[in-house]
C-alpha atoms as a PDB file:
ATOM      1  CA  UNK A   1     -17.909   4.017  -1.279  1.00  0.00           C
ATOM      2  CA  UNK A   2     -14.388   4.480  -1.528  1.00  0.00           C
ATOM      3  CA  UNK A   3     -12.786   7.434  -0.419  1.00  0.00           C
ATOM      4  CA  UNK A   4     -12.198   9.061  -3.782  1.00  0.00           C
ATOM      5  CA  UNK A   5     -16.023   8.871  -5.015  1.00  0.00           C
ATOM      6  CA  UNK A   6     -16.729   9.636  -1.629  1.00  0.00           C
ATOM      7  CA  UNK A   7     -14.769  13.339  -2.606  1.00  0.00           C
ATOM      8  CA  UNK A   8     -16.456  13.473  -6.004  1.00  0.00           C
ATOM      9  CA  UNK A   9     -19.690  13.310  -4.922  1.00  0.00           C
ATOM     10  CA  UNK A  10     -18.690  16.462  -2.570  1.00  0.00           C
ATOM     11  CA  UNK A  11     -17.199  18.314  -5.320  1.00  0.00           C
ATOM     12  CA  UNK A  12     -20.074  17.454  -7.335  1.00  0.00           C
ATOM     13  CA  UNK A  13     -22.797  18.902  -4.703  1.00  0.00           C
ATOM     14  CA  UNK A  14     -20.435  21.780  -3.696  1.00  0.00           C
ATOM     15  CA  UNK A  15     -20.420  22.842  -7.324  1.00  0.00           C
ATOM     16  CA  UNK A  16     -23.923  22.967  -6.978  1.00  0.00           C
ATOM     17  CA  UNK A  17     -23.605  26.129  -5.541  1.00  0.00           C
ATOM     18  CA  UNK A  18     -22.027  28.082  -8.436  1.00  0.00           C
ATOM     19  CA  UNK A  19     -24.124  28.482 -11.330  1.00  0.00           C
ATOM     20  CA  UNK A  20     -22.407  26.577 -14.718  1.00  0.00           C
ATOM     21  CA  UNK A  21     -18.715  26.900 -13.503  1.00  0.00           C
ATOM     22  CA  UNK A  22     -16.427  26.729 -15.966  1.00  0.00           C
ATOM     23  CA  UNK A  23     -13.438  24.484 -14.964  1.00  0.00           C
ATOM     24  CA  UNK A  24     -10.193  24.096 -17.306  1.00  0.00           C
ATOM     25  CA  UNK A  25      -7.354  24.365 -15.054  1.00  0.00           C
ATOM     26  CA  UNK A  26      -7.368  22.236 -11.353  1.00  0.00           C
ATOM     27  CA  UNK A  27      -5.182  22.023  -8.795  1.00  0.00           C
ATOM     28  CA  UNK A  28      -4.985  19.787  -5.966  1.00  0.00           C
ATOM     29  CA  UNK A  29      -2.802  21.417  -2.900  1.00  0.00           C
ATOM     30  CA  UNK A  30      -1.456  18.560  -0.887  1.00  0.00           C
ATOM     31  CA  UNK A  31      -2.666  15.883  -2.770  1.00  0.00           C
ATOM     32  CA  UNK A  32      -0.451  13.020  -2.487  1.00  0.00           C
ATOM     33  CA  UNK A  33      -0.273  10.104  -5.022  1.00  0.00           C
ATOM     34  CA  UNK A  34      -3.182  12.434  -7.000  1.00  0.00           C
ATOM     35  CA  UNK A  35      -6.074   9.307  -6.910  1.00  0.00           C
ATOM     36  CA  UNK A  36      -8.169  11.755  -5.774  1.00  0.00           C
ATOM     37  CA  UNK A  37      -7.449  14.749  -8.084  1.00  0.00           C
ATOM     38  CA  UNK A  38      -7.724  11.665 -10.900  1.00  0.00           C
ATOM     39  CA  UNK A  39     -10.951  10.997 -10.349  1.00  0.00           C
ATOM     40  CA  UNK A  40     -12.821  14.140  -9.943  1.00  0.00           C
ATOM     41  CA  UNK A  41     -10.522  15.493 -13.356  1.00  0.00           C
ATOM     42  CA  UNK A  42     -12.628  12.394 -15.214  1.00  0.00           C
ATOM     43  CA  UNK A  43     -15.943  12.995 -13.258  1.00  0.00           C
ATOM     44  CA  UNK A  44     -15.551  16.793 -14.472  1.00  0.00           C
ATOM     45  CA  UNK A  45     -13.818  16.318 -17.922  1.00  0.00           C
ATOM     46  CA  UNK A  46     -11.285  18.806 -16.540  1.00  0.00           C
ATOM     47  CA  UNK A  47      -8.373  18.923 -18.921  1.00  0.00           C
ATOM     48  CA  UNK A  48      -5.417  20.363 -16.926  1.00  0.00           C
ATOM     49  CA  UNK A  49      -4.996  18.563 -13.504  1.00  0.00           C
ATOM     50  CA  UNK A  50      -1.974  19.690 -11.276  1.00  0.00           C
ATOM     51  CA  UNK A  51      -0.842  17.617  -7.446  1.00  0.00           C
ATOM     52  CA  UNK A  52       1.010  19.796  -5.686  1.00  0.00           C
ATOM     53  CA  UNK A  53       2.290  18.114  -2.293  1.00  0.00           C
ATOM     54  CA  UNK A  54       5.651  18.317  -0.327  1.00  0.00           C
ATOM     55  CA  UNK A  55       6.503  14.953  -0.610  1.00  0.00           C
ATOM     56  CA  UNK A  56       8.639  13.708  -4.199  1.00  0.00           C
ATOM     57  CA  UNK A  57       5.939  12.764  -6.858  1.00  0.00           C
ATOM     58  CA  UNK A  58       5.384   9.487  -7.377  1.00  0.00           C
ATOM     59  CA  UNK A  59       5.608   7.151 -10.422  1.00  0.00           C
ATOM     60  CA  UNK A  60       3.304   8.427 -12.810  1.00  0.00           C
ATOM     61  CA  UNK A  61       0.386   6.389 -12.133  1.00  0.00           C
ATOM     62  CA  UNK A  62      -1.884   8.563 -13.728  1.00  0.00           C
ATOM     63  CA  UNK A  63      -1.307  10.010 -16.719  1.00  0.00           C
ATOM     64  CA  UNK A  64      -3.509  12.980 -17.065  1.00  0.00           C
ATOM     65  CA  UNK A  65      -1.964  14.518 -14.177  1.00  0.00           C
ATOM     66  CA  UNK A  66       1.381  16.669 -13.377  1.00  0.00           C
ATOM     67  CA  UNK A  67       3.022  16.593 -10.510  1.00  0.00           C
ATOM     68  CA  UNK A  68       4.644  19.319  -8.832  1.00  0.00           C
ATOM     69  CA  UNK A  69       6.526  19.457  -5.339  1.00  0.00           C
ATOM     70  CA  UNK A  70       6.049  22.347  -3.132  1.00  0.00           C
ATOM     71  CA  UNK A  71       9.204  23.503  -0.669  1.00  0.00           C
ATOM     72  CA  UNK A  72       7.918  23.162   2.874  1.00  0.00           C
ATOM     73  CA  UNK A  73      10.604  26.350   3.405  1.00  0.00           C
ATOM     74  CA  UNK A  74       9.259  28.260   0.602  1.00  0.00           C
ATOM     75  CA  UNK A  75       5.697  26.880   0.375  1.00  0.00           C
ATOM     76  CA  UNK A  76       5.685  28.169  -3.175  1.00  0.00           C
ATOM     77  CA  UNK A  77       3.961  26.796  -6.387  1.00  0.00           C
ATOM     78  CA  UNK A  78       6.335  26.311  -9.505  1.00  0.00           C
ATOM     79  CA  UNK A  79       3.205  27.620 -11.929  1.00  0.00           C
ATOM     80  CA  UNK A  80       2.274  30.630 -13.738  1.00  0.00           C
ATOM     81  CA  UNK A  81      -0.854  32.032 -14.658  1.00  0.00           C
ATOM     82  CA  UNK A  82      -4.232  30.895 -12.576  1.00  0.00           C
ATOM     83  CA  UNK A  83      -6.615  28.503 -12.609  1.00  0.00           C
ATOM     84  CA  UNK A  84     -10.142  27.505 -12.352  1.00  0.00           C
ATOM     85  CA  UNK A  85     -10.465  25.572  -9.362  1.00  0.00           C
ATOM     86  CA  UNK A  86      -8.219  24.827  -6.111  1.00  0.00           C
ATOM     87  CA  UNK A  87      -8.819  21.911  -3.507  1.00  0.00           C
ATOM     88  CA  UNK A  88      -7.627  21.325  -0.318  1.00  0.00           C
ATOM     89  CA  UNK A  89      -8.901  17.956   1.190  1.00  0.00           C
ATOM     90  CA  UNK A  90      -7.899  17.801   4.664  1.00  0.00           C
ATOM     91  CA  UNK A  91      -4.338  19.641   4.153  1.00  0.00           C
ATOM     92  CA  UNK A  92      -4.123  22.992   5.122  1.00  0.00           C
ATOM     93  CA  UNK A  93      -3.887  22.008   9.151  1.00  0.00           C
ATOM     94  CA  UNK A  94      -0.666  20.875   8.336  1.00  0.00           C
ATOM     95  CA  UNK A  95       1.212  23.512   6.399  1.00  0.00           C
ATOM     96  CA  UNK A  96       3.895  25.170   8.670  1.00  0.00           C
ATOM     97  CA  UNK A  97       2.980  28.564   7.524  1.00  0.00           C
ATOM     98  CA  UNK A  98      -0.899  28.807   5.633  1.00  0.00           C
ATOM     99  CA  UNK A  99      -0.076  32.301   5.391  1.00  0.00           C
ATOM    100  CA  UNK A 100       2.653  31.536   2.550  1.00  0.00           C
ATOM    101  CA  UNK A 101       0.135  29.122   0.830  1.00  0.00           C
ATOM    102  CA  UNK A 102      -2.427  31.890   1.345  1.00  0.00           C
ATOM    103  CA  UNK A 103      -0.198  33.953  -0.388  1.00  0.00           C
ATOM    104  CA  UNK A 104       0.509  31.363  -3.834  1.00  0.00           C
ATOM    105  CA  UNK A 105      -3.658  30.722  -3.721  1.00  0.00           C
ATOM    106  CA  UNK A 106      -4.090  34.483  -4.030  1.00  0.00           C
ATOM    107  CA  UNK A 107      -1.596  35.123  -6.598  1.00  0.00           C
ATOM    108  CA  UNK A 108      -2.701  31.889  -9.290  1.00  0.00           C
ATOM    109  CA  UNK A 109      -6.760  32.733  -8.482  1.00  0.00           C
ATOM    110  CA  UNK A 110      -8.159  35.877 -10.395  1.00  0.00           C
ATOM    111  CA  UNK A 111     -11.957  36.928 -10.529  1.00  0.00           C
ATOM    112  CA  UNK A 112     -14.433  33.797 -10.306  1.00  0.00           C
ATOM    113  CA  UNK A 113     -11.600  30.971  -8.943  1.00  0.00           C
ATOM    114  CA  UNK A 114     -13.127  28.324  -7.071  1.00  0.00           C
ATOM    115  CA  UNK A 115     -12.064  27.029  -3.437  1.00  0.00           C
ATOM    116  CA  UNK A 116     -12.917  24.227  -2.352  1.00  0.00           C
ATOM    117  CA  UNK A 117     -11.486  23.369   1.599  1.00  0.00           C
ATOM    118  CA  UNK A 118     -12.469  20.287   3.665  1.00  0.00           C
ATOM    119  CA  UNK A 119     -11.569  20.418   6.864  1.00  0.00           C
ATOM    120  CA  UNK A 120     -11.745  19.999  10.831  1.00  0.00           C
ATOM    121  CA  UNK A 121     -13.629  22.508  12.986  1.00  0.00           C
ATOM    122  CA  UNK A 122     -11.600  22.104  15.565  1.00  0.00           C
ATOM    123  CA  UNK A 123     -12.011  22.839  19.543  1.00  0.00           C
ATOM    124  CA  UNK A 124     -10.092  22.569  22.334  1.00  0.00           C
ATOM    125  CA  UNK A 125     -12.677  19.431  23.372  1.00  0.00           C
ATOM    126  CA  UNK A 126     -11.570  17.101  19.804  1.00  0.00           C
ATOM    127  CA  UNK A 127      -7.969  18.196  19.725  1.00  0.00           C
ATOM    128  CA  UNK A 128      -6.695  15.058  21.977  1.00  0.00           C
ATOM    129  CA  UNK A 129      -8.724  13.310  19.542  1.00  0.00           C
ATOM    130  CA  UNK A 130      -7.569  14.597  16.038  1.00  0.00           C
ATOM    131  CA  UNK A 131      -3.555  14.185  17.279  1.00  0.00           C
ATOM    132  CA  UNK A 132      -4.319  10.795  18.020  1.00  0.00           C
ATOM    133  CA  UNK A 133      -6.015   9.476  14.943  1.00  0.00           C
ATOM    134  CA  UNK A 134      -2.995  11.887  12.849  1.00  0.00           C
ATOM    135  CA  UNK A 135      -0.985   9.918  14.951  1.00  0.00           C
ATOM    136  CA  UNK A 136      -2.636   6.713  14.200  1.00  0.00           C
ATOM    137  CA  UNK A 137      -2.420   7.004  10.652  1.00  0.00           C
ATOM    138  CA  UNK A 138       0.895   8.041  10.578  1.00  0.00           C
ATOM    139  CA  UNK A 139       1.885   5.056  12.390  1.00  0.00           C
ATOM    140  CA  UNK A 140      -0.028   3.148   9.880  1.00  0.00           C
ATOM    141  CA  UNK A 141       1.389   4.799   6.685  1.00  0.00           C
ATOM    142  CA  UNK A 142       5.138   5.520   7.730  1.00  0.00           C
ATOM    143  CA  UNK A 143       5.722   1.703   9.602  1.00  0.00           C
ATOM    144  CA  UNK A 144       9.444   1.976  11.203  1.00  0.00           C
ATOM    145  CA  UNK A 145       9.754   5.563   9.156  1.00  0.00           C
ATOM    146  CA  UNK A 146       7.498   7.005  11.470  1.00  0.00           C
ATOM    147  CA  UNK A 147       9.812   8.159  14.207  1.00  0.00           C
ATOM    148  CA  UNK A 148      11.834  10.657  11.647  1.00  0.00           C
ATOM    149  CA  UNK A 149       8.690  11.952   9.815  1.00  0.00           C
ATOM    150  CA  UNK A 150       6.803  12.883  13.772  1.00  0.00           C
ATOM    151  CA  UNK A 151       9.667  14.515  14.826  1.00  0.00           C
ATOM    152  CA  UNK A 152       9.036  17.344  11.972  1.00  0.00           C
ATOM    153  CA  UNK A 153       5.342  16.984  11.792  1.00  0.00           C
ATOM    154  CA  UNK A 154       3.114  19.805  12.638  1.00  0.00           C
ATOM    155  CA  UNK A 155      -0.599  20.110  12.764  1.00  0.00           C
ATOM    156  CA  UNK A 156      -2.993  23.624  13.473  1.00  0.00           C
ATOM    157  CA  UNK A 157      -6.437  23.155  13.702  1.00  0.00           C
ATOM    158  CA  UNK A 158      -8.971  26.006  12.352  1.00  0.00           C
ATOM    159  CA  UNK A 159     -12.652  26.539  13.732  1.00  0.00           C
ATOM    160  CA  UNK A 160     -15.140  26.770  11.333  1.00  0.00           C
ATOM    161  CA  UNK A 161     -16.330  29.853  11.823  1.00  0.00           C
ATOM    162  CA  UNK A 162     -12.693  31.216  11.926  1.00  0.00           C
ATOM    163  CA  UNK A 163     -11.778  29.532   8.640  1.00  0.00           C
ATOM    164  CA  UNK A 164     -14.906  31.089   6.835  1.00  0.00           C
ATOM    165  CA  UNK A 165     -14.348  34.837   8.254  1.00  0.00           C
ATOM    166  CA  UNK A 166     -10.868  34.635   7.293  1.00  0.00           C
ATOM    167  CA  UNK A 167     -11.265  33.405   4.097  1.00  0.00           C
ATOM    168  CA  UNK A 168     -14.110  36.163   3.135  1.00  0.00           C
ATOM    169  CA  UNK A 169     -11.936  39.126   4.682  1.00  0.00           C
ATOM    170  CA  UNK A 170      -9.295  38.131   1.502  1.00  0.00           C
ATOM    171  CA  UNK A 171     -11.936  38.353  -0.829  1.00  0.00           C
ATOM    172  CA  UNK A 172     -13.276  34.975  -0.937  1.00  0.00           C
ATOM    173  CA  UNK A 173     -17.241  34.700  -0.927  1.00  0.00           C
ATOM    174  CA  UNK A 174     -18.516  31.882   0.760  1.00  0.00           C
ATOM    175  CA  UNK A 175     -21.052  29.784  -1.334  1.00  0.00           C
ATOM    176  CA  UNK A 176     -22.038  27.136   0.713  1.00  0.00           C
ATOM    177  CA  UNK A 177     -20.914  23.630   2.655  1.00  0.00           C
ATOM    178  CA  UNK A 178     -21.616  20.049   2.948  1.00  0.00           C
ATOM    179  CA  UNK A 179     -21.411  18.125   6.082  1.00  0.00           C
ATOM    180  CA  UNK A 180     -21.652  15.055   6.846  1.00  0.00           C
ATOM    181  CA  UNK A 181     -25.145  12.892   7.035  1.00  0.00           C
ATOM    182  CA  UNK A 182     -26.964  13.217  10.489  1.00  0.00           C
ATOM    183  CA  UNK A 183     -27.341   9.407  10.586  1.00  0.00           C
ATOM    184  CA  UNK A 184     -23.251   8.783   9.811  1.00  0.00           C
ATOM    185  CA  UNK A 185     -20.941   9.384  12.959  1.00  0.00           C
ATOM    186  CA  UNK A 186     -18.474  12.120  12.597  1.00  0.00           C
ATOM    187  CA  UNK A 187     -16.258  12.080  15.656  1.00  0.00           C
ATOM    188  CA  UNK A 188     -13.335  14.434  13.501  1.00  0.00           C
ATOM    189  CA  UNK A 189     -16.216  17.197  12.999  1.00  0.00           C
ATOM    190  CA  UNK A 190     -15.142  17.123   9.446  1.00  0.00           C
ATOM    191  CA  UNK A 191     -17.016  19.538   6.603  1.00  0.00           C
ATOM    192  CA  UNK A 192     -16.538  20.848   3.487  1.00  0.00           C
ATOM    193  CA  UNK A 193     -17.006  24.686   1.697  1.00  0.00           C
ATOM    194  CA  UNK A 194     -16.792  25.951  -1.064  1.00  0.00           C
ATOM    195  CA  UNK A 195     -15.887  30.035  -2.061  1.00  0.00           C
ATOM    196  CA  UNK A 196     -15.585  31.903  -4.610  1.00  0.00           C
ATOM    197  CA  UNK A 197     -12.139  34.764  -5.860  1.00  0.00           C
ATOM    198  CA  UNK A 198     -13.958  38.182  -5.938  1.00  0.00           C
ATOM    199  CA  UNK A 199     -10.556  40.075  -5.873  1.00  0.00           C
ATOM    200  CA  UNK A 200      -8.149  41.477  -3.092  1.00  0.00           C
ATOM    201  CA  UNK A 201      -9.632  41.781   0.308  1.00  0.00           C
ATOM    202  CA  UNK A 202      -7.517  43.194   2.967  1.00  0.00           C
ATOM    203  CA  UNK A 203      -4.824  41.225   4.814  1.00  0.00           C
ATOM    204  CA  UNK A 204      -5.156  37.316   6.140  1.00  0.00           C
ATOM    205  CA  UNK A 205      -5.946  37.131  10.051  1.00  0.00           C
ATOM    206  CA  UNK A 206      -4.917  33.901  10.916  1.00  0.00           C
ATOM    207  CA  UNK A 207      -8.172  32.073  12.420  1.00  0.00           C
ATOM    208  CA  UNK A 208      -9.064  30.622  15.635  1.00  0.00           C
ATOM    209  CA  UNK A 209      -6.156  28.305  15.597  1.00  0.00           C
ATOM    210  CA  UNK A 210      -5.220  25.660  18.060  1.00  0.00           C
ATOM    211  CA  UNK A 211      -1.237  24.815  17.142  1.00  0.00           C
ATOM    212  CA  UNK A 212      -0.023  21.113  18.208  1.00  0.00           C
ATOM    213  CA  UNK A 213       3.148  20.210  17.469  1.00  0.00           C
ATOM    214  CA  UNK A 214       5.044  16.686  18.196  1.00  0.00           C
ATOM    215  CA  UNK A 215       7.314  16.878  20.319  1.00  0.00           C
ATOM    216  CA  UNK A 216       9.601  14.195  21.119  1.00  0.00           C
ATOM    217  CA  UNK A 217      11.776  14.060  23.621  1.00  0.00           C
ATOM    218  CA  UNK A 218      14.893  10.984  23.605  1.00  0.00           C
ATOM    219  CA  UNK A 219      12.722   9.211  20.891  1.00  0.00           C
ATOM    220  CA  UNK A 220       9.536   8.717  23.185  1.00  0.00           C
ATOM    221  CA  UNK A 221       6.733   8.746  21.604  1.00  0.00           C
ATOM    222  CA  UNK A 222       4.638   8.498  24.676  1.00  0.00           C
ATOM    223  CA  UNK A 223       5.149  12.320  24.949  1.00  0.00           C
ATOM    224  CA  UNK A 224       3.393  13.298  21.807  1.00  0.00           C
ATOM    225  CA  UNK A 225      -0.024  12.859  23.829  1.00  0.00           C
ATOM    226  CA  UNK A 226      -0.912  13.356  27.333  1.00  0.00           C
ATOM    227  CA  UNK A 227      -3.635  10.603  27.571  1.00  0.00           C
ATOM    228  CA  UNK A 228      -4.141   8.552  30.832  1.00  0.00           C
ATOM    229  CA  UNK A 229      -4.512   4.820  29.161  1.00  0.00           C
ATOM    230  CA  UNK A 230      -1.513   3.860  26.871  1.00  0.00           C
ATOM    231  CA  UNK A 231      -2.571   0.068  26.742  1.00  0.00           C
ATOM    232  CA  UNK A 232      -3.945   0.470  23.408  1.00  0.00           C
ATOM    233  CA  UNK A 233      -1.480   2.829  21.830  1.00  0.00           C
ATOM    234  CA  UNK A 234       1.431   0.495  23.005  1.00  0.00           C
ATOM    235  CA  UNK A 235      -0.128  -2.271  21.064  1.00  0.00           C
ATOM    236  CA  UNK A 236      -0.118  -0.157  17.938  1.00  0.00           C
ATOM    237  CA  UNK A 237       3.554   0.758  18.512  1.00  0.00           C
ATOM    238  CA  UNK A 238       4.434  -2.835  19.014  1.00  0.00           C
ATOM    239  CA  UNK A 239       1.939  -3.921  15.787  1.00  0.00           C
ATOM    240  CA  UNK A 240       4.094  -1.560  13.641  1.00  0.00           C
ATOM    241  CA  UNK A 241       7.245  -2.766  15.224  1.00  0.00           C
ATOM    242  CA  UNK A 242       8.438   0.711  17.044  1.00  0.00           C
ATOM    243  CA  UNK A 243      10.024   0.920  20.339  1.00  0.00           C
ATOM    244  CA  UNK A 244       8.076   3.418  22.911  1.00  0.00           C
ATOM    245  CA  UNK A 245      11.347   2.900  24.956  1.00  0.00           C
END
C-alpha cells in the first residue's frame, strides 16, 4: 500500500469517530508536493483542498489543489474564513514555534472543525532514533543540498499524552486514535488522533517536549548525533556523495 492510501484509509477510520461530518473546505499543514492531500480530497469528494508548507509550491501537479507557502518567521496562513477539516501528517515536530501555528489553527477553525494529527510519541529512549531516521531521509531527499537545509533544521518531539492534554485545554475534544497493527513493527511509535473545535479553551501549554536541534559545527555532520558506531552512517554520507570531513 502506498503511502498515500496508506493515509486515506486513516482518515477514513478516524472519521469514523464523528458522526456524518460534513467536509467542504481542507487543509493540509505541511504538506509538501500535496499527493497526499490529493488523494484523500478524491476519496472524500472534498471540493476545496489547500497545501500549506514552507517550502515554494511546486508545479501544479494536481489540479484540484492550491498551494499556499507559509513564512517559517511568521508561521502565518494567507486565508480567510475557516474550514472543515485540518491535517497534520507527521509535521508539527518540526515547526520552530507550534505555538504560532497553534495560533492560525485556532483562528481558521470555528465550532465542529476537525483535527486530524499523526505523530511521534516521543521519549527520551526513541529520540536517538527519530534524529537519525530525520536524518536519514534528509540525506536521502536533499543529496549534496543537505548540508545547508541541516544546518537550519529543527525537530521537537511531543508525548502522546502531552499532545492530547494540550490540545483539549484549547478547546479541542479528543475523539479517538488509530495506531498501528500489533503484528506491523513500529520502531517511530507513530499514531494518529483525531479532535474536534468546541470553542476557546484557555491558553496553549506547550507539551512534554523533547527539543533537538542540528547542530553543526565546521560542516561536520558527525556532530548532529552522539552514536558510538559511525560505520554505517559514513557509508550513507559517502552513497550521497557528502564529505563528513
Amino acid at each position: 500500500m502506498s503511502r498515500e492510501l496508506e493515509r486515506v484509509k486513516t482518515i477514513v477510520e478516524l472519521l469514523q469517530f464523528k458522526k456524518n461530518p460534513k467536509i467542504f473546505n481542507y487543509i493540509d499543514i505541511g504538506g509538501g508536493d500535496g499527493s497526499i492531500a490529493y488523494e484523500i480530497s478524491v476519496s472524500l469528494g472534498i471540493k476545496n483542498t489547500i497545501v500549506a508548507d514552507i517550502l515554494p509550491p511546486p508545479e501544479q501537479e494536481y489540479k484540484n489543489l492550491t498551494y499556499i507557502q507559509i513564512s517559517e518567521e511568521k508561521n502565518e496562513l494567507p486565508i480567510t474564513g475557516t474550514v472543515d477539516m485540518i491535517t497534520m501528517f507527521v509535521s508539527f515536530h518540526h515547526f520552530k514555534e507550534p505555538d504560532k501555528v497553534i495560533k492560525e489553527i485556532m483562528r481558521i477553525s470555528r465550532p465542529g472543525t476537525l483535527l486530524i494529527i499523526r505523530e511521534h510519541d516521543a521519549s527520551q529512549e526513541i529520540q536517538p532514533y527519530l534524529d537519525f531516521v530525520h536524518l536519514i531521509e534528509t540525506i536521502k531527499d536533499y543529496g549534496k543540498n543537505s548540508l545547508k537545509f541541516l544546518y537550519t533544521y529543527q525537530a521537537g518531539y511531543f508525548s502522546r499524552i502531552g499532545l492530547k492534554s494540550s490540545f483539549e485545554n484549547i478547546g479541542w475534544k479528543y475523539l479517538g486514535s488509530v495506531d498501528y497493527p500489533e503484528n506491523i513493527s513500529n520502531p517511530q511509535k507513530l499514531y494518529s488522533s483525531i479532535f474536534e473545535f468546541k470553542g476557546d479553551g484557555n491558553s496553549w501549554l506547550t507539551p512534554t517536549v523533547i527539543k533537538t536541534k542540528y547542530a553543526l559545527e565546521d560542516g561536520t555532520l558527525l556532530n548532529i548525533l552522539d552514536i558510538e558506531d559511525n560505520e554505517n552512517y559514513l557509508k550513507l554520507l559517502k552513497k550521497n556523495n557528502i564529505s563528513a570531513k
